[in-house]
C-alpha atoms as a PDB file:
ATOM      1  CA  UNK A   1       1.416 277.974 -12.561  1.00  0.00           C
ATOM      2  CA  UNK A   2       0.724 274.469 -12.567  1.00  0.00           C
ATOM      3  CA  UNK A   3       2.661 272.453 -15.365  1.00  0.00           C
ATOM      4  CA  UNK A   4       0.794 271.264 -18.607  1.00  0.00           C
ATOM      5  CA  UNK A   5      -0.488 267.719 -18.310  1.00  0.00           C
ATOM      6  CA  UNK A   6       1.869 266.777 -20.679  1.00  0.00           C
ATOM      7  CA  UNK A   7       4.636 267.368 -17.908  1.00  0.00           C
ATOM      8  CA  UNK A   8       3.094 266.465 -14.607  1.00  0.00           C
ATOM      9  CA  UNK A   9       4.559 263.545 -14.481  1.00  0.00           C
ATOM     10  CA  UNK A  10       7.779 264.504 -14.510  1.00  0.00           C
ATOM     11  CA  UNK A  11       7.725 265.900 -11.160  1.00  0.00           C
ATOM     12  CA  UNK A  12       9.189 268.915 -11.797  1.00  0.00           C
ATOM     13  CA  UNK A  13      10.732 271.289  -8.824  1.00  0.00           C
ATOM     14  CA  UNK A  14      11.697 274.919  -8.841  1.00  0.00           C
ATOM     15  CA  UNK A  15      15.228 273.820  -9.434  1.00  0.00           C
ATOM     16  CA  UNK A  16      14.512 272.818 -12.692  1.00  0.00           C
ATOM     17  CA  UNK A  17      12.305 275.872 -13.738  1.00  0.00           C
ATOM     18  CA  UNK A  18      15.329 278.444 -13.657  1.00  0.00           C
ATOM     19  CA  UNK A  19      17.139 275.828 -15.432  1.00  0.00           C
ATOM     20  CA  UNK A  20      14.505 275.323 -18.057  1.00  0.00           C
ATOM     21  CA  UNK A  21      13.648 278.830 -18.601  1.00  0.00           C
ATOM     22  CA  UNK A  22      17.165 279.443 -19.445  1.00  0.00           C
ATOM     23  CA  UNK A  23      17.195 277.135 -22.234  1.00  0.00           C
ATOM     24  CA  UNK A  24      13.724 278.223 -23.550  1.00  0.00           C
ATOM     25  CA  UNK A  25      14.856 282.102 -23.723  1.00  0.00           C
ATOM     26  CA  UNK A  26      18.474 281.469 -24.473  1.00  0.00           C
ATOM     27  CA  UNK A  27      18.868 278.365 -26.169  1.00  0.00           C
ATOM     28  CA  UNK A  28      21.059 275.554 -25.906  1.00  0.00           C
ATOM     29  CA  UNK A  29      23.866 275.946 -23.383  1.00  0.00           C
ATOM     30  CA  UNK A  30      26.794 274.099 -22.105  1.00  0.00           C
ATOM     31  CA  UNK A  31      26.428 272.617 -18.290  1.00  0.00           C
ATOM     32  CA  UNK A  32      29.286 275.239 -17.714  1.00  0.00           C
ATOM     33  CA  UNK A  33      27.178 277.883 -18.754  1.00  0.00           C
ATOM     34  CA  UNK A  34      23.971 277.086 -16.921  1.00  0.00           C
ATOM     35  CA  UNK A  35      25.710 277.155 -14.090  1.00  0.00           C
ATOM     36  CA  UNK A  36      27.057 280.621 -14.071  1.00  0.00           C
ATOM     37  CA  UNK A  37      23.525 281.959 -15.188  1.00  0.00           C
ATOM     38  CA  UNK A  38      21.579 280.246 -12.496  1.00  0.00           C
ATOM     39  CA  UNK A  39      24.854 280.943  -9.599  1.00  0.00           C
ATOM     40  CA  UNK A  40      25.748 277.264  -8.352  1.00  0.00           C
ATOM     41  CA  UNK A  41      27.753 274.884  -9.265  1.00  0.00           C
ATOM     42  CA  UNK A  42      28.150 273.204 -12.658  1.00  0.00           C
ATOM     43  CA  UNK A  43      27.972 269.389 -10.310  1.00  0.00           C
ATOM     44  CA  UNK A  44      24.261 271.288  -9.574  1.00  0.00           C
ATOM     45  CA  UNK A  45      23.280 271.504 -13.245  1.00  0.00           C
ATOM     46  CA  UNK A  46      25.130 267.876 -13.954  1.00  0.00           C
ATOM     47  CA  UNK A  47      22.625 266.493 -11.459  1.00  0.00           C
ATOM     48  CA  UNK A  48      19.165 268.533 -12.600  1.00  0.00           C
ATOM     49  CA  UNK A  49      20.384 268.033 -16.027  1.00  0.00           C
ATOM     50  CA  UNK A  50      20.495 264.119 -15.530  1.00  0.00           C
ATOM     51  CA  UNK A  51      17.641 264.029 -14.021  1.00  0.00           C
ATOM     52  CA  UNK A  52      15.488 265.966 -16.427  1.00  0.00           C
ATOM     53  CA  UNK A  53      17.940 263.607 -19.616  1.00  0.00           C
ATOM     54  CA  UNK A  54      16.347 260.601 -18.093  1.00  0.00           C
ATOM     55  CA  UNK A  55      12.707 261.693 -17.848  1.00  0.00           C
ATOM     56  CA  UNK A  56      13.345 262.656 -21.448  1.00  0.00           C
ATOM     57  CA  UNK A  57      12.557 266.645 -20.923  1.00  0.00           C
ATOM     58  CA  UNK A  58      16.580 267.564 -22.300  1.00  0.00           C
ATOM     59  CA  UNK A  59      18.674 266.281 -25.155  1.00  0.00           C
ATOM     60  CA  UNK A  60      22.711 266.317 -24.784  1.00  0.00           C
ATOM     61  CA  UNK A  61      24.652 266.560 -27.889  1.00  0.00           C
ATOM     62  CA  UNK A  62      28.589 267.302 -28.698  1.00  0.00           C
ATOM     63  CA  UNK A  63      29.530 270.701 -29.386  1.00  0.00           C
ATOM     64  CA  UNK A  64      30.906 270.550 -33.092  1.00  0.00           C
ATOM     65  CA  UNK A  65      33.769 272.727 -32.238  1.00  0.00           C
ATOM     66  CA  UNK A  66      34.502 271.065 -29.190  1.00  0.00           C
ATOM     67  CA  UNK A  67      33.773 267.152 -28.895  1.00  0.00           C
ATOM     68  CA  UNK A  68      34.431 266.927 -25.405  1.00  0.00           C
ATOM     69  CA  UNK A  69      31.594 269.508 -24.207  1.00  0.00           C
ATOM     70  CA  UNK A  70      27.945 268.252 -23.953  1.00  0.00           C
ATOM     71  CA  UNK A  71      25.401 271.114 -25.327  1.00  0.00           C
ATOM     72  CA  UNK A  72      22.572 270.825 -23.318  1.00  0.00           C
ATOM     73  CA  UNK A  73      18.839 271.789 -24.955  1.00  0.00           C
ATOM     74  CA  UNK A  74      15.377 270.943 -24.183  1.00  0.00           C
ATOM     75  CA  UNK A  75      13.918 267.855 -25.898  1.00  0.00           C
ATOM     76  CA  UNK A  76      12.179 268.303 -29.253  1.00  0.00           C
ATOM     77  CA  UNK A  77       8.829 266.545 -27.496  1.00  0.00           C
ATOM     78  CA  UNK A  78       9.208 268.532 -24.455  1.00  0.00           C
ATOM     79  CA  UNK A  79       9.358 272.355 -26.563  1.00  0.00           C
ATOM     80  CA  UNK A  80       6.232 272.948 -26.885  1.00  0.00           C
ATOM     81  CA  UNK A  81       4.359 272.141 -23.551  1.00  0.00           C
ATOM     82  CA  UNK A  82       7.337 273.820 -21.774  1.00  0.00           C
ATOM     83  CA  UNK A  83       6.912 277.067 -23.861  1.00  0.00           C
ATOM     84  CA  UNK A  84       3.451 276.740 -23.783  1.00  0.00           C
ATOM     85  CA  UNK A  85       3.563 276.741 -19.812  1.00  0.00           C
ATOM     86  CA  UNK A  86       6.730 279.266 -18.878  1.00  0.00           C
ATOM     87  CA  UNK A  87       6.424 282.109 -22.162  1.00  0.00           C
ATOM     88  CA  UNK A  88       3.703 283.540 -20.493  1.00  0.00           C
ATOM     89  CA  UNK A  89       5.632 284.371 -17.304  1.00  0.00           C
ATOM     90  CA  UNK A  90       8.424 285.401 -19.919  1.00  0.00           C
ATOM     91  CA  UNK A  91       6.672 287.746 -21.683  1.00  0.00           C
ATOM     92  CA  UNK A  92       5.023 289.460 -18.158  1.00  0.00           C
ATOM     93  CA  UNK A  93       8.644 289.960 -16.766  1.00  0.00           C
ATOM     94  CA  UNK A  94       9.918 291.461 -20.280  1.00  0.00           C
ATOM     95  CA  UNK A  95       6.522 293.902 -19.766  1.00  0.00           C
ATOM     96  CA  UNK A  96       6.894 294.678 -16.488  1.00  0.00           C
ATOM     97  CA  UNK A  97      10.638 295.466 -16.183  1.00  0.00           C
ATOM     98  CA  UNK A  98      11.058 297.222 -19.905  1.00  0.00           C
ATOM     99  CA  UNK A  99      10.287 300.780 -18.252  1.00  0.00           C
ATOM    100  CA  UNK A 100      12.621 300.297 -15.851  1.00  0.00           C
ATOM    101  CA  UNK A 101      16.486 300.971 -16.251  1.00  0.00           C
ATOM    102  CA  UNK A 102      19.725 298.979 -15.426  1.00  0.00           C
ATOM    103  CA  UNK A 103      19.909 300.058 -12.146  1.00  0.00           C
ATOM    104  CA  UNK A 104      16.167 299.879 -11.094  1.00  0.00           C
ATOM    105  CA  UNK A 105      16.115 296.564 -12.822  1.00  0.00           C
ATOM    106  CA  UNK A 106      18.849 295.822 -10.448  1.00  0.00           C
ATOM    107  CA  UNK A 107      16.977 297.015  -7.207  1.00  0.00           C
ATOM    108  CA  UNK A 108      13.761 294.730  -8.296  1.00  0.00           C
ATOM    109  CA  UNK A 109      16.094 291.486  -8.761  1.00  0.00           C
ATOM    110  CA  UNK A 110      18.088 292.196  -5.295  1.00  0.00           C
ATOM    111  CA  UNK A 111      14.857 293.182  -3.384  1.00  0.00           C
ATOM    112  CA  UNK A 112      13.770 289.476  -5.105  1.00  0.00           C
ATOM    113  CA  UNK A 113      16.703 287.783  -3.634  1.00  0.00           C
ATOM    114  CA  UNK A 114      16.985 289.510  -0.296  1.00  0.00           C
ATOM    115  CA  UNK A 115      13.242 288.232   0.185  1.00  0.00           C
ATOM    116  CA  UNK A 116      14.348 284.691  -0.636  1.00  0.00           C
ATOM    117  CA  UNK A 117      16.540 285.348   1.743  1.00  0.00           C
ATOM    118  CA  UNK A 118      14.187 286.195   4.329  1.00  0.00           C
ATOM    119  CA  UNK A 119      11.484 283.337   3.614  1.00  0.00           C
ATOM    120  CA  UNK A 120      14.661 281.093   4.011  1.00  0.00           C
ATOM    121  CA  UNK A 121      16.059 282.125   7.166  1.00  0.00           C
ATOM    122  CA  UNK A 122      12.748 282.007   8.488  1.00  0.00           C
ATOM    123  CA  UNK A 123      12.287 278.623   7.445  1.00  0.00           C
ATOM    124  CA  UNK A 124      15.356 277.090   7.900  1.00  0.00           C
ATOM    125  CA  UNK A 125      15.696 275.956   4.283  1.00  0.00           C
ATOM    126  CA  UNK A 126      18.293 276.984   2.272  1.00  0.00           C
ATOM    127  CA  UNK A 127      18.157 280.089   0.193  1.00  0.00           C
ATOM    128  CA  UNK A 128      19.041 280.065  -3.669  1.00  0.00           C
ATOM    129  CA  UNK A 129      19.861 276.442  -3.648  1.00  0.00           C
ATOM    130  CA  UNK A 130      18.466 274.624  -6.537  1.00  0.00           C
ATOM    131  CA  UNK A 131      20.497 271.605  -5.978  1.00  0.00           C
ATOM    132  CA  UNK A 132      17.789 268.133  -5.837  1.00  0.00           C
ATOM    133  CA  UNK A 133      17.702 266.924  -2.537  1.00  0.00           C
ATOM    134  CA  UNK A 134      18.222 263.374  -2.731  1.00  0.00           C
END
């Protein structure tokens, strides 16, 4: 799905997708947090996470019971045409994997990644590897 106009020019990659669906279903995370969900390292999410802070797409604050964390959410601007664009998706995995139990859940999202795999090897690129290539 192509972004909203609202958000083309932001340039956004698959990287930050996982990253802002996360934030969208979930809510406001720490960098910490992020990282485990998406499986790379929290420098990863520092750099995706500056990125998208500078194009104005996410808002840092302090954590009120911890100062020295950064809470990491998605711009008040940027809610709506970023719901708007990645709910629908949302809503068709919730549909399609509700019938399904733990374990069959399981087999879709490792049959997912094994394919990544696959397409990677074959490609030479990377699998799993959100990380900006700059």
């Amino acid at each position: 799905m192509r972004p909203p106009l609202e958000l083309q020019s932001f340039d956004l990659a698959p990287r930050h997708l996982s990253l802002l669906s996360l934030l969208l279903l979930d809510g406001p995370q720490t960098v910490s947090q992020l990282a485990d969900r998406l499986g790379v390292a929290p420098t990863t999410v520092s750099l995706i996470v500056s990125d998208l802070s500078r194009k104005g797409v996410l808002v840092r604050r302090e954590d009120d019971t911890d100062r020295r964390r950064r809470i990491i959410d998605i711009g008040p601007a940027s809610r709506p045409p970023i719901s708007e664009w990645l709910s629908p998706g949302a809503h068709a995995w919730r549909t399609a994997l509700a019938p399904l139990t733990p374990a069959q859940r399981r087999l879709v999202v490792d049959t997912l990644l094994a394919y990544e795999a696959a397409v990677a090897a074959a490609t030479g690129e990377p699998a799993n590897d959100p990380a900006p290539s700059e």
